[in-house]
PDB file of N, CA and C in Angstrom:
ATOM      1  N   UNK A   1     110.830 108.301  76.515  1.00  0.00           N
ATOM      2  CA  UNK A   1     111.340 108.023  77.853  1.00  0.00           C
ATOM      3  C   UNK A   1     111.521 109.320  78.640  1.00  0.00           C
ATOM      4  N   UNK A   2     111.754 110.346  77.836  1.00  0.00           N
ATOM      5  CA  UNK A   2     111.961 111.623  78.863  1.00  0.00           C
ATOM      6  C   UNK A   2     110.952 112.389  79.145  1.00  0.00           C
ATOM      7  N   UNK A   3     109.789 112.354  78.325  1.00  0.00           N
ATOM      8  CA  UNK A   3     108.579 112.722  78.075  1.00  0.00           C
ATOM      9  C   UNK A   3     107.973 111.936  79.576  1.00  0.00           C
ATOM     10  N   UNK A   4     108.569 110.499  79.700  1.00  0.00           N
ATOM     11  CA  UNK A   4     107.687 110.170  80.591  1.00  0.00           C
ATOM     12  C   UNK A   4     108.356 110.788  81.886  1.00  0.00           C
ATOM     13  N   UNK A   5     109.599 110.687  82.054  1.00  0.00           N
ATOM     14  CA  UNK A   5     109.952 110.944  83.353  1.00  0.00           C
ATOM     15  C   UNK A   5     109.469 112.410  83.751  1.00  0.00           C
ATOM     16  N   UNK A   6     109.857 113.085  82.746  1.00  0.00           N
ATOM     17  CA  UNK A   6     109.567 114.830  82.656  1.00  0.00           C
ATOM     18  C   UNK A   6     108.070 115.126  83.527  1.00  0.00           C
ATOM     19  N   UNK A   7     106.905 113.721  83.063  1.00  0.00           N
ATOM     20  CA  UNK A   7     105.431 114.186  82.673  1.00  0.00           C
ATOM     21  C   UNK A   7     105.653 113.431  84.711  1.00  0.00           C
ATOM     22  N   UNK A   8     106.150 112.458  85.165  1.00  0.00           N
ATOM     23  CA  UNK A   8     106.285 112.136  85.974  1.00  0.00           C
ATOM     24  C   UNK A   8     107.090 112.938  87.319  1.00  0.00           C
ATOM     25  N   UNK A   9     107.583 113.510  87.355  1.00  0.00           N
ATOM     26  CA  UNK A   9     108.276 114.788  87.687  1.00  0.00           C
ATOM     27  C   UNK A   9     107.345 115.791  87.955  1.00  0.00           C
ATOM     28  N   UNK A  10     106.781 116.233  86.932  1.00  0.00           N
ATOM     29  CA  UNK A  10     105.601 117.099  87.272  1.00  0.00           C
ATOM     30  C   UNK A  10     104.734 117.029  87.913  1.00  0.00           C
ATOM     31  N   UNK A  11     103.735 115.697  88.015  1.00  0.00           N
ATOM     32  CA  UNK A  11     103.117 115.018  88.571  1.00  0.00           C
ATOM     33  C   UNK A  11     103.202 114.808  90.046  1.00  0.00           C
ATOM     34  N   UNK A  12     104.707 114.649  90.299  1.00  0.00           N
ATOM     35  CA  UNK A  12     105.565 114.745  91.960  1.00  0.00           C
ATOM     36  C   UNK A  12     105.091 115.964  92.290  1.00  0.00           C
ATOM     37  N   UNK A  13     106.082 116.779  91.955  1.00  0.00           N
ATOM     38  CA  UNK A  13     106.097 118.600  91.871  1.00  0.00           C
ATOM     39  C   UNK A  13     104.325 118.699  92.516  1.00  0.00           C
ATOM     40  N   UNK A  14     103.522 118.737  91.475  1.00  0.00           N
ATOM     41  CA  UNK A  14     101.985 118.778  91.807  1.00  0.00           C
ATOM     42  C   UNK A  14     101.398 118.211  93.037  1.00  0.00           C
ATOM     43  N   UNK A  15     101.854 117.192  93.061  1.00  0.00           N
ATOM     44  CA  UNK A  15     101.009 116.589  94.022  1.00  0.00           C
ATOM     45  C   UNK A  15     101.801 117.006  95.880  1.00  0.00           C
ATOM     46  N   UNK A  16     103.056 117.363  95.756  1.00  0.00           N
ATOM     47  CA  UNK A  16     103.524 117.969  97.111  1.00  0.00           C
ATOM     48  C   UNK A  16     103.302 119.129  97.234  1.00  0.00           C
ATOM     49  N   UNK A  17     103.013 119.939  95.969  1.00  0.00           N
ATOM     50  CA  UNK A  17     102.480 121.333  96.059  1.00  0.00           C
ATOM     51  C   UNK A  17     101.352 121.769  97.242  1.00  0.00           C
ATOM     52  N   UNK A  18     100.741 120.725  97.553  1.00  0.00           N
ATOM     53  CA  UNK A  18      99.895 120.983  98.597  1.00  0.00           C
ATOM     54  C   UNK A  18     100.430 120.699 100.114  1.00  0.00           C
ATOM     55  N   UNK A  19     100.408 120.975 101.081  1.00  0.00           N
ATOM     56  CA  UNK A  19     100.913 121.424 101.834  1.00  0.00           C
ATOM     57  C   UNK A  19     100.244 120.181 103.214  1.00  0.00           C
ATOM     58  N   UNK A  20      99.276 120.323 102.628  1.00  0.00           N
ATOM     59  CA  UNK A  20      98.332 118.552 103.774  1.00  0.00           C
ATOM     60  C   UNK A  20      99.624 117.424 103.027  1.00  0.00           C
ATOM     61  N   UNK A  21      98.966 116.987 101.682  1.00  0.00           N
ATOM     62  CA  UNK A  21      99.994 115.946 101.163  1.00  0.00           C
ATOM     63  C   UNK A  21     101.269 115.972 101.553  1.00  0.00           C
ATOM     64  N   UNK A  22     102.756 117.013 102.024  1.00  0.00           N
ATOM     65  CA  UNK A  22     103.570 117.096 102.503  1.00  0.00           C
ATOM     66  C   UNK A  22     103.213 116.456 104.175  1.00  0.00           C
ATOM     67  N   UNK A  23     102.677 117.140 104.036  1.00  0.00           N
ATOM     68  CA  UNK A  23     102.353 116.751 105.679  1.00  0.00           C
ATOM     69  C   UNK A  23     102.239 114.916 105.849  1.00  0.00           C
ATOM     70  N   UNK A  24     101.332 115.027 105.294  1.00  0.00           N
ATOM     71  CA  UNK A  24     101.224 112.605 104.922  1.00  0.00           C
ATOM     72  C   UNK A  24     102.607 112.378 104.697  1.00  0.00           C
ATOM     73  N   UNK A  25     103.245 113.209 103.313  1.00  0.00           N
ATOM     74  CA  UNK A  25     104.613 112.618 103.175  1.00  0.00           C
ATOM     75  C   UNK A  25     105.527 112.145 104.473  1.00  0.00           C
ATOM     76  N   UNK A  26     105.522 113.812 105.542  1.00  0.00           N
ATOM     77  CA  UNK A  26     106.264 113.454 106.393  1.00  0.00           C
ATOM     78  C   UNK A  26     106.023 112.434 107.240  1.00  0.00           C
ATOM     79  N   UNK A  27     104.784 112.069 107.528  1.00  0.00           N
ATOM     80  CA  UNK A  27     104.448 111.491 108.478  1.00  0.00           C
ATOM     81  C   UNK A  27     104.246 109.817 107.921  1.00  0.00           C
ATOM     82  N   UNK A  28     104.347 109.561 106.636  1.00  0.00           N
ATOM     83  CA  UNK A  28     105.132 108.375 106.576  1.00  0.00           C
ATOM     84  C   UNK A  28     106.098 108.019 106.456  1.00  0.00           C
ATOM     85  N   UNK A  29     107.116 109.110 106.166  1.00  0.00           N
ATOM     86  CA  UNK A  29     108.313 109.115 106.417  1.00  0.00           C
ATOM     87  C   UNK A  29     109.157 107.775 107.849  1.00  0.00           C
ATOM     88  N   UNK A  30     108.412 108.614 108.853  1.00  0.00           N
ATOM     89  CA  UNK A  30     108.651 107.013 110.288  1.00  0.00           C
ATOM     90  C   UNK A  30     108.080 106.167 110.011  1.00  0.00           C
ATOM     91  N   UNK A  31     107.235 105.703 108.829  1.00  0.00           N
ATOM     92  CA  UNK A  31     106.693 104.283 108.830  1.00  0.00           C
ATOM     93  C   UNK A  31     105.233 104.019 108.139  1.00  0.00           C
ATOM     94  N   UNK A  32     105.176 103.030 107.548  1.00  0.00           N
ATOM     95  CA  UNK A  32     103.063 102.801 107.018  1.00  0.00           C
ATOM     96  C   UNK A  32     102.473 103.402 108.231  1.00  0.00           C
ATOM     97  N   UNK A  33     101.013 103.939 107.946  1.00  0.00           N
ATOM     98  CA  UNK A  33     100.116 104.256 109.198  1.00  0.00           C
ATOM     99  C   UNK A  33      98.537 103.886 108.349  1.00  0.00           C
ATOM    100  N   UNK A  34      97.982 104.084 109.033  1.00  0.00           N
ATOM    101  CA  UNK A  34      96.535 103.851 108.692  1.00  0.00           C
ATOM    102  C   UNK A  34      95.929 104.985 108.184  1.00  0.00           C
ATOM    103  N   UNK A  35      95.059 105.068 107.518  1.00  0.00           N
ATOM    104  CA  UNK A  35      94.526 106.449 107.035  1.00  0.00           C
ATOM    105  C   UNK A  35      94.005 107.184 108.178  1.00  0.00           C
ATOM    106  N   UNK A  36      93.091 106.274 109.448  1.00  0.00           N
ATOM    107  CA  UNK A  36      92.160 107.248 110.197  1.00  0.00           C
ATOM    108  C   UNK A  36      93.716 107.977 111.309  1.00  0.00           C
ATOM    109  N   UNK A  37      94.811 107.050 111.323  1.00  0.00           N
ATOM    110  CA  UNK A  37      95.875 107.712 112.112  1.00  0.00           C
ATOM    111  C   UNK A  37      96.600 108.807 111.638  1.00  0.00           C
ATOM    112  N   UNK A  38      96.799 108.881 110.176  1.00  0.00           N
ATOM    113  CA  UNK A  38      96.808 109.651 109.613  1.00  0.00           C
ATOM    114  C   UNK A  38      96.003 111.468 109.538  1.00  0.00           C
ATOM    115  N   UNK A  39      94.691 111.113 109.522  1.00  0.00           N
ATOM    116  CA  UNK A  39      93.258 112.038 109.136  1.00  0.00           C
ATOM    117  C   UNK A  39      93.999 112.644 110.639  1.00  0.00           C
ATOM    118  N   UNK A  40      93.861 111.667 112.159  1.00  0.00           N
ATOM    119  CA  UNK A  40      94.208 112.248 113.121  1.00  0.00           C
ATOM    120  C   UNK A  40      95.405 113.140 113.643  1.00  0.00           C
ATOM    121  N   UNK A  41      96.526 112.786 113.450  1.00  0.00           N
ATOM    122  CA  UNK A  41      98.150 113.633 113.008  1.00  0.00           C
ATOM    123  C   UNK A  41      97.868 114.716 112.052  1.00  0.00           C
ATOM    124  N   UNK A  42      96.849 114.693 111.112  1.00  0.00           N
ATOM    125  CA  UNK A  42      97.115 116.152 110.284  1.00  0.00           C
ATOM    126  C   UNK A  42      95.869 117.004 110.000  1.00  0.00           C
ATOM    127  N   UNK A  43      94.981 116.211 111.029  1.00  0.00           N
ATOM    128  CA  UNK A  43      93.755 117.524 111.868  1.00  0.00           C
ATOM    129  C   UNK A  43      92.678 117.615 110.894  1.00  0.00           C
ATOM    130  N   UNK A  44      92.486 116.326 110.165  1.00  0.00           N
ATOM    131  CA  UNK A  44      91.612 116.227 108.962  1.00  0.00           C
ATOM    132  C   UNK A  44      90.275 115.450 108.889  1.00  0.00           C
ATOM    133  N   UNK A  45      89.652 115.984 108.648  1.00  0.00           N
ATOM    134  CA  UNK A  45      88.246 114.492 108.245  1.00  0.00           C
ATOM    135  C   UNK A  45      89.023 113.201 107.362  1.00  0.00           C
ATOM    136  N   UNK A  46      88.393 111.768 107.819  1.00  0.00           N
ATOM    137  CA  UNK A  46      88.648 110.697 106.859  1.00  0.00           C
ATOM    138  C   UNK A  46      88.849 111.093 106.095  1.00  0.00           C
ATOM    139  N   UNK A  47      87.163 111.314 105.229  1.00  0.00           N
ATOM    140  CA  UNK A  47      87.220 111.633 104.143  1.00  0.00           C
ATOM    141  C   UNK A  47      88.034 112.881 103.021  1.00  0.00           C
ATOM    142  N   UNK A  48      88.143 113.599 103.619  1.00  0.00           N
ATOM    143  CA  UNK A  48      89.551 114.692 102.739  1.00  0.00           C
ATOM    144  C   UNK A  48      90.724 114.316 103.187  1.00  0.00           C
ATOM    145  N   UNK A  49      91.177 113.317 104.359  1.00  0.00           N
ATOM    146  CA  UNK A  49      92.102 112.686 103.910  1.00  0.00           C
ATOM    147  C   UNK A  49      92.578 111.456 103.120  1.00  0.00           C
ATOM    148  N   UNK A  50      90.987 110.987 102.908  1.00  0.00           N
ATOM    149  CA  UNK A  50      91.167 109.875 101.781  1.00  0.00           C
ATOM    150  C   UNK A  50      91.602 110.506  99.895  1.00  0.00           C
ATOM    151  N   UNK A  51      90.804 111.209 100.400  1.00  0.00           N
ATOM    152  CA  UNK A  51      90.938 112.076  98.744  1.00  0.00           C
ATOM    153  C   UNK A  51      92.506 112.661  98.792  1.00  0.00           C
ATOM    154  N   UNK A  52      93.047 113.087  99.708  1.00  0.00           N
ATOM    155  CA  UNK A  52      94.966 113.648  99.695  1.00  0.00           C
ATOM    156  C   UNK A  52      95.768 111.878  99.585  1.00  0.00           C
ATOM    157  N   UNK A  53      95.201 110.853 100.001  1.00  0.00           N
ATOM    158  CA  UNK A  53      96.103 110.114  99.926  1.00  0.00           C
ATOM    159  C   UNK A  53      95.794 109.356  98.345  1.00  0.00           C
ATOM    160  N   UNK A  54      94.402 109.198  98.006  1.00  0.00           N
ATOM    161  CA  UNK A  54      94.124 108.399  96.580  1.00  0.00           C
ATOM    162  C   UNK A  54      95.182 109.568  95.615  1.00  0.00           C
ATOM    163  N   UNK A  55      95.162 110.598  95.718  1.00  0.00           N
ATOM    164  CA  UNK A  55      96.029 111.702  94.706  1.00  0.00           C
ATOM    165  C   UNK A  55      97.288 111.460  94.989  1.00  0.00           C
ATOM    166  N   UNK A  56      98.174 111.114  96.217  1.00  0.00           N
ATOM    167  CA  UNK A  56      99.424 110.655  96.264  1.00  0.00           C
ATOM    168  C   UNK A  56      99.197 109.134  95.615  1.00  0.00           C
ATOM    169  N   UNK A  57      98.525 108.397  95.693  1.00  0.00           N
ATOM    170  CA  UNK A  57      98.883 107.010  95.516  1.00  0.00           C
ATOM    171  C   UNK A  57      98.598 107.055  93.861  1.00  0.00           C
ATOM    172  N   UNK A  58      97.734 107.772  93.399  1.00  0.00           N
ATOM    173  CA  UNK A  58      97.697 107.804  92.010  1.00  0.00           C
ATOM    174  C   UNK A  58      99.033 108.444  91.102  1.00  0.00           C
ATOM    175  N   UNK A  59      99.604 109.141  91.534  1.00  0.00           N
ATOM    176  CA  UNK A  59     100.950 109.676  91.061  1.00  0.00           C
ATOM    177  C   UNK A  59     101.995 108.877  91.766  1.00  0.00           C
ATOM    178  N   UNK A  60     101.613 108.160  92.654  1.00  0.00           N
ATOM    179  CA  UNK A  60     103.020 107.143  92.576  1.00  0.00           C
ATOM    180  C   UNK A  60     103.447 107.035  93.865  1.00  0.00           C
ATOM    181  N   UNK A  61     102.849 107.931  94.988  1.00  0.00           N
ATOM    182  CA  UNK A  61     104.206 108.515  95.872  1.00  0.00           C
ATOM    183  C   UNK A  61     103.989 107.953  97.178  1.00  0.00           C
ATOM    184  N   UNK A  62     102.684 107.097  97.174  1.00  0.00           N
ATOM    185  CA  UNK A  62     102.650 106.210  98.601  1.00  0.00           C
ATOM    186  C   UNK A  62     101.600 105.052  97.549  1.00  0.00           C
ATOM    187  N   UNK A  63     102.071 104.089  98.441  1.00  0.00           N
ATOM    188  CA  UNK A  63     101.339 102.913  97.911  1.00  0.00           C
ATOM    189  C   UNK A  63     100.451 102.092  99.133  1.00  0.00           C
ATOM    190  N   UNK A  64      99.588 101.685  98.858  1.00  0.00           N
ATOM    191  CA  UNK A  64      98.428 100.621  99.806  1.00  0.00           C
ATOM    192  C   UNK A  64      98.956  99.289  99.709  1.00  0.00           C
ATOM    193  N   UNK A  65      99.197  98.720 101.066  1.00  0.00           N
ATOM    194  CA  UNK A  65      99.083  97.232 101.754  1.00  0.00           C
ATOM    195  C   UNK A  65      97.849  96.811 102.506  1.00  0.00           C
ATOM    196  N   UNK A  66      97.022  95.971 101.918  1.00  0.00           N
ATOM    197  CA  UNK A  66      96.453  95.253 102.812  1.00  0.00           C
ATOM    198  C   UNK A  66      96.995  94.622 104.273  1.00  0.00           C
ATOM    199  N   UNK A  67      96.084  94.873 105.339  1.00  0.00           N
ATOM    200  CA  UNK A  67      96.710  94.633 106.625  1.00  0.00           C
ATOM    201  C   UNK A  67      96.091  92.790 106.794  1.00  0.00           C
ATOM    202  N   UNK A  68      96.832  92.083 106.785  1.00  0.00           N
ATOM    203  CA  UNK A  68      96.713  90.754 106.916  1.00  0.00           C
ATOM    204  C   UNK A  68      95.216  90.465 107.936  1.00  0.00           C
ATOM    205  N   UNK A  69      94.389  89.486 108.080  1.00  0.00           N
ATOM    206  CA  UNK A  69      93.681  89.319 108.913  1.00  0.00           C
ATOM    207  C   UNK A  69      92.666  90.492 109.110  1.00  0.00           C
ATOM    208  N   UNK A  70      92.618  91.299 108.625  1.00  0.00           N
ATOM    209  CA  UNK A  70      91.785  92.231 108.768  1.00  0.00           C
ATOM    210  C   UNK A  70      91.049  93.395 106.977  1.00  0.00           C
ATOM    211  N   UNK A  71      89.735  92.678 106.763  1.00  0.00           N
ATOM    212  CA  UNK A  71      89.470  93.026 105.614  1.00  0.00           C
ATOM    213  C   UNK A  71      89.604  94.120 105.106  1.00  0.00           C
ATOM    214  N   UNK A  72      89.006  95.370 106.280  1.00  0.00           N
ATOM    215  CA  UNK A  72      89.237  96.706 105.490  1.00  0.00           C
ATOM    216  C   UNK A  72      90.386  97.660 106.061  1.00  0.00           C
ATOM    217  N   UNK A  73      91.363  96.691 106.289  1.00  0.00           N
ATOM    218  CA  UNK A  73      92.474  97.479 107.081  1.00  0.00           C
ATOM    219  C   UNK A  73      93.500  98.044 105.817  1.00  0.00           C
ATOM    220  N   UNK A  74      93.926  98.799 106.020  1.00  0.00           N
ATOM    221  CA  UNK A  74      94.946  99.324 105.089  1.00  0.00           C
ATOM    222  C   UNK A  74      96.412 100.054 105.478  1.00  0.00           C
ATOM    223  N   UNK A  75      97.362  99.864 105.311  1.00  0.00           N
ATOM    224  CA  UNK A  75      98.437 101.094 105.281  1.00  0.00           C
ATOM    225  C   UNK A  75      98.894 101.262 104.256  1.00  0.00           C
ATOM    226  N   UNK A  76      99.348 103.002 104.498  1.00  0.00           N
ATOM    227  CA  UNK A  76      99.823 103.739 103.628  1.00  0.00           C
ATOM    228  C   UNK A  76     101.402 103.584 104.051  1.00  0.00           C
ATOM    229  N   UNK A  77     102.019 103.231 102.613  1.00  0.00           N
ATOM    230  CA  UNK A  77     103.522 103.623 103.126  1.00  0.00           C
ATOM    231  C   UNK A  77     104.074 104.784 101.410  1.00  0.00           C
ATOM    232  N   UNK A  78     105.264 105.304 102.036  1.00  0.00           N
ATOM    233  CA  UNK A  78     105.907 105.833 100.877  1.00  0.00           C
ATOM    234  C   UNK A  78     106.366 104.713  99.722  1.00  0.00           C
ATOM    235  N   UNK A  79     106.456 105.454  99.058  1.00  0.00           N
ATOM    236  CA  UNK A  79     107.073 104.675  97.669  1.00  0.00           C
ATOM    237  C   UNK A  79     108.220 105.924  97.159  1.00  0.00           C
ATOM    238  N   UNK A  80     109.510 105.247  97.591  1.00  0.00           N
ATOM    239  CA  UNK A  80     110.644 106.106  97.453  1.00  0.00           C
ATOM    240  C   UNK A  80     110.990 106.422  95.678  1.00  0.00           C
ATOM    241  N   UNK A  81     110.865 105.638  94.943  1.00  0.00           N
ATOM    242  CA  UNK A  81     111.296 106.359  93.323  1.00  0.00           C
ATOM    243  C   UNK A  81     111.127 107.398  93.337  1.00  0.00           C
ATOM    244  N   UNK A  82     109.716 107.890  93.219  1.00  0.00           N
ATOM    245  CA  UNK A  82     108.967 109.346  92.809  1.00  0.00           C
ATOM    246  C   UNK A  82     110.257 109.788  93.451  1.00  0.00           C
ATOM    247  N   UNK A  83     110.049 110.079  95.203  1.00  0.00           N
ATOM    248  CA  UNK A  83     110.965 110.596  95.737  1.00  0.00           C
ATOM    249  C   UNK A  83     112.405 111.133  95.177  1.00  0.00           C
ATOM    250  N   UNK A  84     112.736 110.007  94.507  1.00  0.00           N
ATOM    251  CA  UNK A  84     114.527 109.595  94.702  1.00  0.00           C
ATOM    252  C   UNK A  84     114.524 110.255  93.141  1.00  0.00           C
ATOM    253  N   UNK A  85     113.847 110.264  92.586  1.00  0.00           N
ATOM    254  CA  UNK A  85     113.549 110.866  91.020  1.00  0.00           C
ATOM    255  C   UNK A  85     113.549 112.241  91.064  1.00  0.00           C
ATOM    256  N   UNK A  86     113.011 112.572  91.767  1.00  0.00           N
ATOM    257  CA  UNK A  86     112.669 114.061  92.130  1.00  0.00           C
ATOM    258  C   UNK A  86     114.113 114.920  93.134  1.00  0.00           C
ATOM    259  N   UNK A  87     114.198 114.182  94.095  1.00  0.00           N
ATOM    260  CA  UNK A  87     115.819 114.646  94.905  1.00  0.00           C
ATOM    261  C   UNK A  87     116.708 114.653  93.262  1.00  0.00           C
ATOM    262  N   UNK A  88     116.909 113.630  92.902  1.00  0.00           N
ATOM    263  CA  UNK A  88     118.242 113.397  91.919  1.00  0.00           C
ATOM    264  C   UNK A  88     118.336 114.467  90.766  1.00  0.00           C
ATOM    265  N   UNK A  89     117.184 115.269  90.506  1.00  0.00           N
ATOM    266  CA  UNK A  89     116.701 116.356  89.676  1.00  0.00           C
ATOM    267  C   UNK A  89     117.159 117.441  90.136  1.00  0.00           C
ATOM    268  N   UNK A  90     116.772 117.715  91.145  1.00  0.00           N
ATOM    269  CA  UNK A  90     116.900 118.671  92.193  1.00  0.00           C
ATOM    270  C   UNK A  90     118.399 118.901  92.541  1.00  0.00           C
ATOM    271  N   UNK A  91     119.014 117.772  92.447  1.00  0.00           N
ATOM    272  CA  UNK A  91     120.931 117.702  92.686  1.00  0.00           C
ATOM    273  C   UNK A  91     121.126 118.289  91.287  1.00  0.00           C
ATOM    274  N   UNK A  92     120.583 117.626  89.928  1.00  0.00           N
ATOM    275  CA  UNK A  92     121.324 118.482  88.931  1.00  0.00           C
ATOM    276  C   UNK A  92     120.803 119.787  88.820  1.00  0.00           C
ATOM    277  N   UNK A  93     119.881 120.283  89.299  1.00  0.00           N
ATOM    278  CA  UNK A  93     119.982 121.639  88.948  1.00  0.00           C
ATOM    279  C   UNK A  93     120.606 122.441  90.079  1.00  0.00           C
ATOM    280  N   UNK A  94     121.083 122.059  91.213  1.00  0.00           N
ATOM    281  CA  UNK A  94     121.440 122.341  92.463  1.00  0.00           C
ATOM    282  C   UNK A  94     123.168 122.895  91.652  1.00  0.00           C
ATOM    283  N   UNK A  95     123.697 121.623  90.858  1.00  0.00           N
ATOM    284  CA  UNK A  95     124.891 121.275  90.672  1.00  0.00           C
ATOM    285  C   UNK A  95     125.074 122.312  89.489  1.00  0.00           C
ATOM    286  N   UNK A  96     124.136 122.708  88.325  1.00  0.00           N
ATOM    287  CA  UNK A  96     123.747 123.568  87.243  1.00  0.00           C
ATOM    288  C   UNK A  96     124.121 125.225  87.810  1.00  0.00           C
ATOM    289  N   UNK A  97     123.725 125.414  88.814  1.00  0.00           N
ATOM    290  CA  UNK A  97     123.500 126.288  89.781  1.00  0.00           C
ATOM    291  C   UNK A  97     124.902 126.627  90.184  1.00  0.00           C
ATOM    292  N   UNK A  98     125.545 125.766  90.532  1.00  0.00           N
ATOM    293  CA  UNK A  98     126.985 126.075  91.308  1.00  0.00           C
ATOM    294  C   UNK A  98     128.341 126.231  89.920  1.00  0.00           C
ATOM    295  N   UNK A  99     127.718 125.497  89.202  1.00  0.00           N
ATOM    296  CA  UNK A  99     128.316 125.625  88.177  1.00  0.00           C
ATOM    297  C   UNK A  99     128.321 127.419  87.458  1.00  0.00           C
ATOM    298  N   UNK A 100     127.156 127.695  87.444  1.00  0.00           N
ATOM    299  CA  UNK A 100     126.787 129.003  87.185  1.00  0.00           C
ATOM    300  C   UNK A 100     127.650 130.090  87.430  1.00  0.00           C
ATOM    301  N   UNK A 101     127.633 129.845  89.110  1.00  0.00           N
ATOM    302  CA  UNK A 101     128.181 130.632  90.068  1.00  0.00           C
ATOM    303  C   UNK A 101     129.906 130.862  89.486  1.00  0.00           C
ATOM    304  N   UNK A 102     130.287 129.455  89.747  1.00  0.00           N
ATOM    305  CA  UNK A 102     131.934 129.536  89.280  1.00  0.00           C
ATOM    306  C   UNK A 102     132.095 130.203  88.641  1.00  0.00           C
ATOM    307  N   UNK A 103     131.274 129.897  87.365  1.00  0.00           N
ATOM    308  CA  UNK A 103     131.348 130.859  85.783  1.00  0.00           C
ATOM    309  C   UNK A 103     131.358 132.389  86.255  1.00  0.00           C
ATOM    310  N   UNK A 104     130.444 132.860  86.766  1.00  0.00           N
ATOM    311  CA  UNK A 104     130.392 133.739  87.062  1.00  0.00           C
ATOM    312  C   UNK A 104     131.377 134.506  87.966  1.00  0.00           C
ATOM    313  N   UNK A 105     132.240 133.734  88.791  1.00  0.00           N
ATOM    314  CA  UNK A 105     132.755 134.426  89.698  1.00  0.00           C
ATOM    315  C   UNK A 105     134.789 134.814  89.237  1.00  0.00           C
ATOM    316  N   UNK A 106     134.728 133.269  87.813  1.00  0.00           N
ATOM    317  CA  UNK A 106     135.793 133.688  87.037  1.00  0.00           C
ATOM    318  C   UNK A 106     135.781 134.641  86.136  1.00  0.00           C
ATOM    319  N   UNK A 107     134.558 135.086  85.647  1.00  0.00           N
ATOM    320  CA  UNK A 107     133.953 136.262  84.898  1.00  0.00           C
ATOM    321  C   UNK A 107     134.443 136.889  85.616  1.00  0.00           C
ATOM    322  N   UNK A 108     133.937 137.705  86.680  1.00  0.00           N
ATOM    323  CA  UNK A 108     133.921 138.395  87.627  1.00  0.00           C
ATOM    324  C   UNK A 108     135.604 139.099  87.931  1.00  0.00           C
ATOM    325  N   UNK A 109     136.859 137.664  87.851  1.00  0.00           N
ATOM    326  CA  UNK A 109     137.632 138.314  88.671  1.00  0.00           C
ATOM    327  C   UNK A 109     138.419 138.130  86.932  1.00  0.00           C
ATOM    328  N   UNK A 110     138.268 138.006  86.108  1.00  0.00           N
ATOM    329  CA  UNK A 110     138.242 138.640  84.743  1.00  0.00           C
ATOM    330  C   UNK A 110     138.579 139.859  84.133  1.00  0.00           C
ATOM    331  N   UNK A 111     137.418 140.098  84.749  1.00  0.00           N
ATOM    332  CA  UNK A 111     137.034 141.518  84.100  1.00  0.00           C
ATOM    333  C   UNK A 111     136.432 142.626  85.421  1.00  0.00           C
ATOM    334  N   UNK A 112     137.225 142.264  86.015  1.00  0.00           N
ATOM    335  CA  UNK A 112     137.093 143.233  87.290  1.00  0.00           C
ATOM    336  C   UNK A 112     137.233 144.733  87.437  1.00  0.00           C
ATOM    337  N   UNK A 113     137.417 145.845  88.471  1.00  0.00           N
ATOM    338  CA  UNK A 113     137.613 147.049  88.552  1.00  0.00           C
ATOM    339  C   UNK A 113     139.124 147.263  88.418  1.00  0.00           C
ATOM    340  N   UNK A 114     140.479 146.109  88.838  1.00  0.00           N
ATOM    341  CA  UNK A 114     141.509 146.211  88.406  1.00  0.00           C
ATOM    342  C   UNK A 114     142.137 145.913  87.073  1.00  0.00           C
ATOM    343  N   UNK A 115     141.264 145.073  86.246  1.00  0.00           N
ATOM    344  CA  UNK A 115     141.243 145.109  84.726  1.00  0.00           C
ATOM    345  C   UNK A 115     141.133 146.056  83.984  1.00  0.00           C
ATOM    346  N   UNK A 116     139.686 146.944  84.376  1.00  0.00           N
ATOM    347  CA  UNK A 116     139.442 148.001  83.457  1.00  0.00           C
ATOM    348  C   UNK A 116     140.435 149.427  83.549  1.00  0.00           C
ATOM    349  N   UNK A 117     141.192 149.381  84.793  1.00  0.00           N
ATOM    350  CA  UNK A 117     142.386 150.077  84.522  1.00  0.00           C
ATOM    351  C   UNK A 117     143.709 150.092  83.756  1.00  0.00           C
ATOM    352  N   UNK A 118     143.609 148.767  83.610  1.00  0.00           N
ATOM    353  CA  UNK A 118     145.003 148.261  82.776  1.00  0.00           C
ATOM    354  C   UNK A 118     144.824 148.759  81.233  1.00  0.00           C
ATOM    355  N   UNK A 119     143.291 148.867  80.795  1.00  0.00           N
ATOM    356  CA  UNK A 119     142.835 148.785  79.407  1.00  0.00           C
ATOM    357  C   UNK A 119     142.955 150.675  79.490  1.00  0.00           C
TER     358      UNK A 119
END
């Protein structure tokens, strides 16, 4: 189970690593859009923006709806887990982090420059 989330995690990590794919992220962020509305908002050919969105949708992080009444219509929307998996990670090491700090800053007034006089 941790193997998977871990291997899933990474997978997130990877796939926002690119800087177009952030860009889709944000911009479904306000809502599903179509791929060619998409390609258009982030200054791309269809086609290399079909290939940035099949790599998000294969790791999880936007998913395809058929558009009713219309055969080859499609939207892209987010798929919040990945997301919410990835933030909630990000809080514990955020929280790991502050924790650190404390440690450190009771260290700090510990064993300070008015300590080492007393000794």
């Amino acid at each position: 189970m941790i193997n998977v989330t871990v291997n899933q995690l990474d997978d997130t990590i990877l796939a926002l690593a690119d800087p177009t794919r952030r860009a889709v992220v944000d911009l479904l962020r306000a809502g599903p859009r179509r791929a060619s509305e998409i390609a258009d908002a982030v200054g791309m050919s269809r086609q290399a923006t079909s290939r940035h969105l099949n790599h998000l949708r294969e790791r999880g992080i936007v998913a395809v709806d058929l558009i009713d009444g219309d055969g080859r219509g499609r939207l892209y929307r987010l798929r919040p887990e990945r997301l919410t998996a990835l933030g909630a990670w990000l809080d514990q090491v955020q929280a790991g982090h502050a924790d650190q700090l404390a440690a450190f800053a009771r260290h700090a007034e510990r064993s300070g420059p008015d300590r080492q006089d007393e000794a």
